[in-house]
Protein backbone atom coordinates (compact mmCIF):
# COMPACT_ATOMS: atom_id res chain seq x y z
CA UNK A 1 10.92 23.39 11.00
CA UNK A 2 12.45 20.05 9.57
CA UNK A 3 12.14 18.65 13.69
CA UNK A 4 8.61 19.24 13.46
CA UNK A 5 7.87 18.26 9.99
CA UNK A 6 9.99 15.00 11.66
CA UNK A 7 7.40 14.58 14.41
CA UNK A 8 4.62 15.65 12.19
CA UNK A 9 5.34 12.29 9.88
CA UNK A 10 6.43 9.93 12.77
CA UNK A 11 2.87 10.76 14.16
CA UNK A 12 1.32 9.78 11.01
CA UNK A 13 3.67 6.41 10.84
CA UNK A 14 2.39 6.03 14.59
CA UNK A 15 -1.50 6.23 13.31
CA UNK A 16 -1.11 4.50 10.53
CA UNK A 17 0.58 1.90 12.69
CA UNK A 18 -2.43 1.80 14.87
CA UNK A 19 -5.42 1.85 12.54
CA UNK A 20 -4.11 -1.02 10.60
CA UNK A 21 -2.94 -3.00 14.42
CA UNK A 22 -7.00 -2.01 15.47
CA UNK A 23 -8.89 -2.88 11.80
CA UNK A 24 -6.95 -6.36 11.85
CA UNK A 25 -7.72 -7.40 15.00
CA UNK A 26 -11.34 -6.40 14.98
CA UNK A 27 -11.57 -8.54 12.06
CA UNK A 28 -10.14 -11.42 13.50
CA UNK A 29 -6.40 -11.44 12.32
CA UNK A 30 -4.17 -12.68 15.08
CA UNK A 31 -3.30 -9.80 16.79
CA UNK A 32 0.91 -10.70 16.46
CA UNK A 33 0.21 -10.63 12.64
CA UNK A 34 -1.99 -7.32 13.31
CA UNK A 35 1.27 -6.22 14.98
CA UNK A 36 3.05 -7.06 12.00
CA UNK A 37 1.00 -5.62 9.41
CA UNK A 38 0.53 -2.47 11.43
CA UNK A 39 4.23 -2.02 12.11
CA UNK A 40 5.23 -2.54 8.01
CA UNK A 41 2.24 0.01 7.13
CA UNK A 42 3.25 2.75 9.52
CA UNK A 43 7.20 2.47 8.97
CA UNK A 44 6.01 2.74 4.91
CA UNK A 45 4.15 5.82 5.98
CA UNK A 46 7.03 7.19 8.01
CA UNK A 47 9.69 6.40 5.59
CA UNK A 48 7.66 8.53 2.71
CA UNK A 49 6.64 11.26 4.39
CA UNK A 50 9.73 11.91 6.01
CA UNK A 51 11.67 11.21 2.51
CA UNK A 52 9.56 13.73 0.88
CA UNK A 53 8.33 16.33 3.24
CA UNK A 54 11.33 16.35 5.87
CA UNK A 55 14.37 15.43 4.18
CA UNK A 56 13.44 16.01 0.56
CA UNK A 57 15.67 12.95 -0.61
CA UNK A 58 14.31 11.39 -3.77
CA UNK A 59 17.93 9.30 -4.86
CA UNK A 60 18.51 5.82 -3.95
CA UNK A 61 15.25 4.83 -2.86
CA UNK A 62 15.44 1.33 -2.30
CA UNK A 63 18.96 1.21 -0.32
CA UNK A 64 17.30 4.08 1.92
CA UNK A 65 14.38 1.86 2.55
CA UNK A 66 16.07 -0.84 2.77
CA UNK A 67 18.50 0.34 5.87
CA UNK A 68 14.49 2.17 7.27
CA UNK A 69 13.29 -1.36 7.47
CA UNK A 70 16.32 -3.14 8.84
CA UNK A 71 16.28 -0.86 11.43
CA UNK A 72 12.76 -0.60 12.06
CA UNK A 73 13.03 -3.97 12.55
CA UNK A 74 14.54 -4.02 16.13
CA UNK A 75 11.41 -2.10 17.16
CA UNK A 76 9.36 -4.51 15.34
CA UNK A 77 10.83 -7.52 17.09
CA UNK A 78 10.70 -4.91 20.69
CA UNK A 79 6.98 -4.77 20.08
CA UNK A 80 6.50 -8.57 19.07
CA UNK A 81 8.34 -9.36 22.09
CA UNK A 82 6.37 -6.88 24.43
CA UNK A 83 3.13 -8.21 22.97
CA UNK A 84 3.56 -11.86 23.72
């Protein structure tokens, strides 16, 4: 259950991640800052719903994001890199 409640909320980062990379862009942000503010919305998204719903952790919120993010942002810089 907890692996697909995992998948379940990384899908939702993913979408999230997309809607926000699609609705900048078609509005004429520059698509690496699209990237950006795509990436930060669904790694948010992830990060809550998995806190929450998959791993029920509620303590130390900002060190947990905190370590999220830093991590997150190798893939960030993967996909800033891939994009150029």
């Amino acid at each position: 259950m907890q692996f697909f409640l995992y998948c379940l909320c990384g899908g939702m980062g993913v979408s999230t991640d997309y809607a926000v990379f699609y609705l900048a862009v078609t509005n004429g942000v520059w698509y690496q800052g699209a990237n950006g503010l795509g990436y930060l919305a669904g790694t948010l998204m992830s990060f809550s719903l998995n806190r929450i719903f998959t791993f029920g952790m509620r303590d130390r919120v900002l060190q947990r994001l905190a370590m999220f993010l830093a991590i997150a942002g190798v893939g960030f810089a993967a996909s800033a890199l891939l994009l150029w």
